[in-house]
C-alpha atoms as a PDB file:
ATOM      1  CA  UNK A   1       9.452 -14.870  -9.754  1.00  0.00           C
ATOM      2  CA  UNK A   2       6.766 -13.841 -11.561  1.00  0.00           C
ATOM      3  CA  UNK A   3       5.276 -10.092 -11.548  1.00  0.00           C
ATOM      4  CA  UNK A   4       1.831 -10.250 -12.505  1.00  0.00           C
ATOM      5  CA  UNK A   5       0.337  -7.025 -13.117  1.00  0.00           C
ATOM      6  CA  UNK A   6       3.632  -5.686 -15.231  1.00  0.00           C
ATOM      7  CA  UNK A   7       4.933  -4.231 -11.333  1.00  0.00           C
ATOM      8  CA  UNK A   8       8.204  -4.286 -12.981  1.00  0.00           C
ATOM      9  CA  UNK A   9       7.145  -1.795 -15.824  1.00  0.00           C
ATOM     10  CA  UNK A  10       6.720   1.006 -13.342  1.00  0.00           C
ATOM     11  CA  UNK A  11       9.580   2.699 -11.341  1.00  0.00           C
ATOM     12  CA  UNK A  12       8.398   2.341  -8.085  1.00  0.00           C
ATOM     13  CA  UNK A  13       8.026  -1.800  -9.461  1.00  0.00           C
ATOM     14  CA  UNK A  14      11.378  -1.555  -9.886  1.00  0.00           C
ATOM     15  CA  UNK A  15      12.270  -0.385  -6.505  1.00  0.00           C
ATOM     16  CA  UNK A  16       9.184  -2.681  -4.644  1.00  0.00           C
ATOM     17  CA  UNK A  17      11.007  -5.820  -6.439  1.00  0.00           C
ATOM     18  CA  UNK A  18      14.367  -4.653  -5.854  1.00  0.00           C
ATOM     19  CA  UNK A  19      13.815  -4.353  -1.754  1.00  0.00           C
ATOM     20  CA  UNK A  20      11.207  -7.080  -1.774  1.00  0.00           C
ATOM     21  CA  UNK A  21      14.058  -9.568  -2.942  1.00  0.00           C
ATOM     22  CA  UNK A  22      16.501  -8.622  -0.553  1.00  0.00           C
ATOM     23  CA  UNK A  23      14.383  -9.117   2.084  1.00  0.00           C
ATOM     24  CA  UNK A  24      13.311 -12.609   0.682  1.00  0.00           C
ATOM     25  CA  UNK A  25      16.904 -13.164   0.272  1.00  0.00           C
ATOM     26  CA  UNK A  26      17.675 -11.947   3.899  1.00  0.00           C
ATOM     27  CA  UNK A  27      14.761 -13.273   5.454  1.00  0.00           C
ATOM     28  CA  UNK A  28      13.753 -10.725   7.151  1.00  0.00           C
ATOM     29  CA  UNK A  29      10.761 -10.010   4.800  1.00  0.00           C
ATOM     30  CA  UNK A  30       8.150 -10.201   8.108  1.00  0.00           C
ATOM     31  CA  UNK A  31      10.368  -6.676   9.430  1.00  0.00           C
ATOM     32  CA  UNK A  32      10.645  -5.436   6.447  1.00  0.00           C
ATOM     33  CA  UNK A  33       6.358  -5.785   5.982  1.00  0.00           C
ATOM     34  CA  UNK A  34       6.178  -4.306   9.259  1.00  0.00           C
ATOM     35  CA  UNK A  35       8.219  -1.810   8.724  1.00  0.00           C
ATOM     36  CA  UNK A  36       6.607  -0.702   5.559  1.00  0.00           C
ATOM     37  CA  UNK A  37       2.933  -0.348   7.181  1.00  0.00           C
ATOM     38  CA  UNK A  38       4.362   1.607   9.744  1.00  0.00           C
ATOM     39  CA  UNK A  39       5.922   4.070   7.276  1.00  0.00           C
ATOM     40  CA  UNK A  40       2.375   3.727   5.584  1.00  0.00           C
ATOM     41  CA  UNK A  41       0.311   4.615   8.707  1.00  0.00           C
ATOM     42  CA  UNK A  42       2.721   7.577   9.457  1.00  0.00           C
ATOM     43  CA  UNK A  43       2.309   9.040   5.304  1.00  0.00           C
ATOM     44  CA  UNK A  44      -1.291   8.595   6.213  1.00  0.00           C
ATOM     45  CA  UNK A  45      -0.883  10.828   9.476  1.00  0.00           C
ATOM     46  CA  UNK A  46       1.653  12.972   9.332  1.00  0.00           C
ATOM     47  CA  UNK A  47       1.804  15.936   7.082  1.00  0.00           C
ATOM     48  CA  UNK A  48       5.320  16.529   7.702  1.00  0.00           C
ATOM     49  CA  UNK A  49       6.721  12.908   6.369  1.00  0.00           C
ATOM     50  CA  UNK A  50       4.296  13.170   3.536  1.00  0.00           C
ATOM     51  CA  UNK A  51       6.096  16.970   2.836  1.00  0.00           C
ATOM     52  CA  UNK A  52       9.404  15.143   3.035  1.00  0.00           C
ATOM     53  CA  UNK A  53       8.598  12.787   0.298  1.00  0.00           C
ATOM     54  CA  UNK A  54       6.700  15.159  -2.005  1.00  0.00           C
ATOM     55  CA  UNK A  55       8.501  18.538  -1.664  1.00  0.00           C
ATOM     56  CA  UNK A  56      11.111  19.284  -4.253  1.00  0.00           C
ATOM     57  CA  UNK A  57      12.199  21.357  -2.650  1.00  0.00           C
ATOM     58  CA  UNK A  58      13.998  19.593  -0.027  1.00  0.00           C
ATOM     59  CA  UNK A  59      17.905  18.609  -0.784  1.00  0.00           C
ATOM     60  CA  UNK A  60      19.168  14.899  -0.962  1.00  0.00           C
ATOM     61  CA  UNK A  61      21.198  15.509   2.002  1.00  0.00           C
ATOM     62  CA  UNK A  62      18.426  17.403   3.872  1.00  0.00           C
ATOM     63  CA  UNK A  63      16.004  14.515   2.975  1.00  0.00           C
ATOM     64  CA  UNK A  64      18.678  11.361   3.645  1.00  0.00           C
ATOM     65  CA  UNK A  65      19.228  12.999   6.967  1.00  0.00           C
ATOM     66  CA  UNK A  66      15.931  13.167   8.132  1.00  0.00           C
ATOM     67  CA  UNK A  67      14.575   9.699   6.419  1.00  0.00           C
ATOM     68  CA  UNK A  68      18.005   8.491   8.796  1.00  0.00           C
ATOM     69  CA  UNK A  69      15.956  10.154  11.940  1.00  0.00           C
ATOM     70  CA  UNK A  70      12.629   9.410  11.019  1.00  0.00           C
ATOM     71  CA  UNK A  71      13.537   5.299  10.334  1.00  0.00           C
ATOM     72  CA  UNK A  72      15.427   5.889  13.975  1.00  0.00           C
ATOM     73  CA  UNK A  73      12.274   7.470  15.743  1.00  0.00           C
ATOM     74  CA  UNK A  74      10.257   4.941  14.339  1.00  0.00           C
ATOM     75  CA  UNK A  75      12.479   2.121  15.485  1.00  0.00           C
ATOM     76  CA  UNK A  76      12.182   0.428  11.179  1.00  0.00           C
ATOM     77  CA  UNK A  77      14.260  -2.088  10.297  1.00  0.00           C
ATOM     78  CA  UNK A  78      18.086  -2.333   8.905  1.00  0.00           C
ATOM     79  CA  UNK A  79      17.097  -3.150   5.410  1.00  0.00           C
ATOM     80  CA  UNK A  80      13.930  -0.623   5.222  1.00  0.00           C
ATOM     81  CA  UNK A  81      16.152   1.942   7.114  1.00  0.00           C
ATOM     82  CA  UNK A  82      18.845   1.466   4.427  1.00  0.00           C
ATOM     83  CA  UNK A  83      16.334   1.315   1.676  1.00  0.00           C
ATOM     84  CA  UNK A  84      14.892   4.829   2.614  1.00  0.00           C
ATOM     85  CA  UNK A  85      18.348   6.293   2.592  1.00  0.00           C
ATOM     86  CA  UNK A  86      18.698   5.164  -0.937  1.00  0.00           C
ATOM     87  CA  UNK A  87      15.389   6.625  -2.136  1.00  0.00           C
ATOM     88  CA  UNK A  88      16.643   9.759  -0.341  1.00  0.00           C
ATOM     89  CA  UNK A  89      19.395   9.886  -2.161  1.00  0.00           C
ATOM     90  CA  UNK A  90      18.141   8.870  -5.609  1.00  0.00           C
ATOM     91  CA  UNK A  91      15.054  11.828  -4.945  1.00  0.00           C
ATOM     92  CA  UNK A  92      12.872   8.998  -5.078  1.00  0.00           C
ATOM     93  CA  UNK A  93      10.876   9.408  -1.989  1.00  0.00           C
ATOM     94  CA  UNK A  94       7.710  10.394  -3.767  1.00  0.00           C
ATOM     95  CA  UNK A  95       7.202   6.847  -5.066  1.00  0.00           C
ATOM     96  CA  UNK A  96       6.969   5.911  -1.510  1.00  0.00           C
ATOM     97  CA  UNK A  97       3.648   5.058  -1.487  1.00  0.00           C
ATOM     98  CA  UNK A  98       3.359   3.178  -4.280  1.00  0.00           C
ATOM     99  CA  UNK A  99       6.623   1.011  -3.573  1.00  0.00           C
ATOM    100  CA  UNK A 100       5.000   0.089  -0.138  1.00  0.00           C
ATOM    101  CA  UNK A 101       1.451  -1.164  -2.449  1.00  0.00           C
ATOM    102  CA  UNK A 102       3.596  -3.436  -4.635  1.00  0.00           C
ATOM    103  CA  UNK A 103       5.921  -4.257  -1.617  1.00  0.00           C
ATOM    104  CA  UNK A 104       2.752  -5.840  -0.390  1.00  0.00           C
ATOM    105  CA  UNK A 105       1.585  -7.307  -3.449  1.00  0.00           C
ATOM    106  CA  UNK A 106       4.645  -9.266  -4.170  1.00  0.00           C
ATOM    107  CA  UNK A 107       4.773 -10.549  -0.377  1.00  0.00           C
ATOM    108  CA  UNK A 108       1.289 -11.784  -0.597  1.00  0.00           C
ATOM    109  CA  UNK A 109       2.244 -13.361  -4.056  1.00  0.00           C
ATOM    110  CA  UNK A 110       4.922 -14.983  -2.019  1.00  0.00           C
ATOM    111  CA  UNK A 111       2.860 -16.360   0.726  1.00  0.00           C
ATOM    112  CA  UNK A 112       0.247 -17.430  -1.848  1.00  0.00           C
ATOM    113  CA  UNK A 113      -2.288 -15.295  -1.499  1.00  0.00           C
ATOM    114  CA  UNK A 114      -4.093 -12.705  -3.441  1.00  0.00           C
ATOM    115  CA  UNK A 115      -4.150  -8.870  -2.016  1.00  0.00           C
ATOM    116  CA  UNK A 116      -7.476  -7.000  -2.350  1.00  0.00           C
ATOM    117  CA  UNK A 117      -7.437  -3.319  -1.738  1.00  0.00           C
ATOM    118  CA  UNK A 118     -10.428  -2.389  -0.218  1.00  0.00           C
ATOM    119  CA  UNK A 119     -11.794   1.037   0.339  1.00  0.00           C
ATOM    120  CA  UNK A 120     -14.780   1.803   3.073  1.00  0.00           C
ATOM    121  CA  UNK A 121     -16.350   4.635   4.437  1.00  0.00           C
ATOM    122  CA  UNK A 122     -15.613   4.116   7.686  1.00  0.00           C
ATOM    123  CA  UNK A 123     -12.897   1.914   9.505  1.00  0.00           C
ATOM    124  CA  UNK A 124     -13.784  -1.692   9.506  1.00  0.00           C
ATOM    125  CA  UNK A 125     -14.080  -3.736  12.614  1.00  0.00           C
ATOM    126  CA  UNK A 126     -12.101  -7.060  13.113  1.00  0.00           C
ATOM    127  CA  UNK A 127     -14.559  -9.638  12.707  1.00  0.00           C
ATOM    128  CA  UNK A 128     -15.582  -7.602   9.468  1.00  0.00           C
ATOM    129  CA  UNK A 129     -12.331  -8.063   7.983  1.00  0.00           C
ATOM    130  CA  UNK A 130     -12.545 -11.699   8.805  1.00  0.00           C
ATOM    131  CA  UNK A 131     -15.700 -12.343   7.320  1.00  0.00           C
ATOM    132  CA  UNK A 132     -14.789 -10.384   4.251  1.00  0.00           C
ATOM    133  CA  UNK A 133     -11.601 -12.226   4.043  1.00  0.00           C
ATOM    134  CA  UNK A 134     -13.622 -15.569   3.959  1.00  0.00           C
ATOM    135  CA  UNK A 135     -16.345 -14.098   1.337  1.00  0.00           C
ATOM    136  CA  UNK A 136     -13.518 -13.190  -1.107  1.00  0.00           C
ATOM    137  CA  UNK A 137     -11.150 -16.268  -0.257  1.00  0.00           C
ATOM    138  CA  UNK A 138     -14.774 -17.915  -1.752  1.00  0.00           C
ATOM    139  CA  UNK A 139     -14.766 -16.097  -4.610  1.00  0.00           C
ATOM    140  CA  UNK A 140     -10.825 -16.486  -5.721  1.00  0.00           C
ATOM    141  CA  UNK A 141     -10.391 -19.911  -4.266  1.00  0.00           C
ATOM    142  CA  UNK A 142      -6.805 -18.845  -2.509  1.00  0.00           C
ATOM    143  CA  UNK A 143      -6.061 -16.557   0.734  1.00  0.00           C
ATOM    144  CA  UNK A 144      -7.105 -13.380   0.476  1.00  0.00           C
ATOM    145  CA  UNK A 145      -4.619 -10.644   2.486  1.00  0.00           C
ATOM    146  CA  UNK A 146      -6.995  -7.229   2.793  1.00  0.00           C
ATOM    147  CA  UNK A 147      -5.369  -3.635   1.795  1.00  0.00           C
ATOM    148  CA  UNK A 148      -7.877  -1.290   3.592  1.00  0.00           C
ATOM    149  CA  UNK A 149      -7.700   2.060   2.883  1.00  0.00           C
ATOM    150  CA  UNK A 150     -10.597   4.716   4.618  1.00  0.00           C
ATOM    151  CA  UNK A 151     -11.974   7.039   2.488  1.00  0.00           C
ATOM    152  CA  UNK A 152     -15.991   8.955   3.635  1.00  0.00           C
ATOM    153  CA  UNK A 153     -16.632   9.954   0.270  1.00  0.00           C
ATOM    154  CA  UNK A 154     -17.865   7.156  -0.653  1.00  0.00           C
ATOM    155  CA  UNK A 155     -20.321   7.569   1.720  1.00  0.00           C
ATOM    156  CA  UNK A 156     -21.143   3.928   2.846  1.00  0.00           C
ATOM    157  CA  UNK A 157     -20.308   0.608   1.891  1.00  0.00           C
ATOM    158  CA  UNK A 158     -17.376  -0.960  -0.099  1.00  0.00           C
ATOM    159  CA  UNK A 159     -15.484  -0.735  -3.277  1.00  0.00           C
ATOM    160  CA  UNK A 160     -13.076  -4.281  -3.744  1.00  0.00           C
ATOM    161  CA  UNK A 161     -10.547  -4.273  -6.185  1.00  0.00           C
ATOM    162  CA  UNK A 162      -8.499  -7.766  -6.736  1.00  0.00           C
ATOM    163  CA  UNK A 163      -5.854  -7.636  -9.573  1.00  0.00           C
ATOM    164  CA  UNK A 164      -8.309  -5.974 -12.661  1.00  0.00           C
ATOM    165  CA  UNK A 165     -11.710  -6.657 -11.531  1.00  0.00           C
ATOM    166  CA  UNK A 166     -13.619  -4.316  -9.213  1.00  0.00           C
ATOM    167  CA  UNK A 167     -16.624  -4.908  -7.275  1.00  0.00           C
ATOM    168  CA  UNK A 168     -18.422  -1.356  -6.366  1.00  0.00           C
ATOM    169  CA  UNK A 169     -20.645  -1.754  -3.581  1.00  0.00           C
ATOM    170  CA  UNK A 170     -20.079   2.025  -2.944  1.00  0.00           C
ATOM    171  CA  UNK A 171     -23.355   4.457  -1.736  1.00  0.00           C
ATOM    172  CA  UNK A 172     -22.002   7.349  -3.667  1.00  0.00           C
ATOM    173  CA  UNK A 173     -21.621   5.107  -7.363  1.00  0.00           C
ATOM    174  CA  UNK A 174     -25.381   4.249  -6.233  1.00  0.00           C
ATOM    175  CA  UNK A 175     -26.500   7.404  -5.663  1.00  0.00           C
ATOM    176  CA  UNK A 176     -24.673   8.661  -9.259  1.00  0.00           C
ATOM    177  CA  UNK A 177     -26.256   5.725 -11.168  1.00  0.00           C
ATOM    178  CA  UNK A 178     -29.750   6.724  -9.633  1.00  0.00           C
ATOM    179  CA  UNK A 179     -28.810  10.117 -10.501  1.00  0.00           C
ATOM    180  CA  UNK A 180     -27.591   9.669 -14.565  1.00  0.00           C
ATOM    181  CA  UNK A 181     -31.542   6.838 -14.651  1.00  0.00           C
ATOM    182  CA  UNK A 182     -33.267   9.931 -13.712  1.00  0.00           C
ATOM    183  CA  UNK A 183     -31.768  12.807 -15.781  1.00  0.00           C
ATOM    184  CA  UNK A 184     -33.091  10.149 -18.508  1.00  0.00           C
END
């Protein structure tokens, strides 16, 4: 398999590939996807899972036994359930985040497309996505799967990032570009 983007030189590559293969392996990488964008709506929303995976100062066992409830709660699958157990135990939860973002971007490798993470101002509608998914499938020539993440401070439209290139549609770079033009 290839790794474009050196995931494998990073840690949580390591991990992403490691669970990402096992899945393929199992076939069960649709649960496992699922069950990794539930885990990243709930570090987006709750303060308390995103303490569990940042605070050093909770214990492996502490942390494996909660990860154990938390993956129960949120009904995740065997192999994601398993998975957090191990990053538990190897005080590895902190790379979370990033394991789920190249999770993703070796499943959509997989299925042939390209990922592009896309950051608005405001949550996008359905049919938005959709019509940005065709725009950008235009531009790369392949299937395009969309990474939204929600962030106001960039006041108004949209920054696009797919592999290195970066399309900044964003009111606030606007606003700073008008800003540096005028101070001369």
């Amino acid at each position: 398999m290839e790794n474009s983007g050196g995931i494998q030189a990073s840690l949580a590559g390591r991990y992403a590939t490691a669970l990402f293969e096992l899945a393929r392996d199992e076939r069960q990488l649709e649960a496992v996807g699922t069950s990794l964008a539930a885990l990243r709506e709930g570090l987006r929303e709750s303060a308390d899972l995103r303490e569990l995976t940042t605070s050093p100062l909770i214990g492996r066992e502490d942390a494996l036994r909660t990860v154990k409830a938390v993956a129960a709660s949120m009904g995740l699958d065997p192999i994601t359930s398993n998975f957090l157990g191990v990053l538990a135990q190897n005080r590895r939860l902190g790379q979370l985040g990033n394991i789920i973002r190249f999770f993703n971007l070796l499943a959509a490798d997989h299925r042939g497309e390209t990922t592009a993470e896309v950051v608005s101002a405001r949550p996008l509608s359905d049919d938005q996505v959709e019509a940005l998914k065709t725009n950008l499938k235009s531009r790369v020539g392949r299937d395009v799967a969309v990474d939204l993440t929600v962030d106001p401070t960039i006041l108004g439209g949209l920054v696009v990032k797919i592999g290195s290139q970066q399309i900044d549609g964003s009111i606030r770079t606007k606003l700073n570009t008008l800003a540096h033009a005028m101070k001369g």
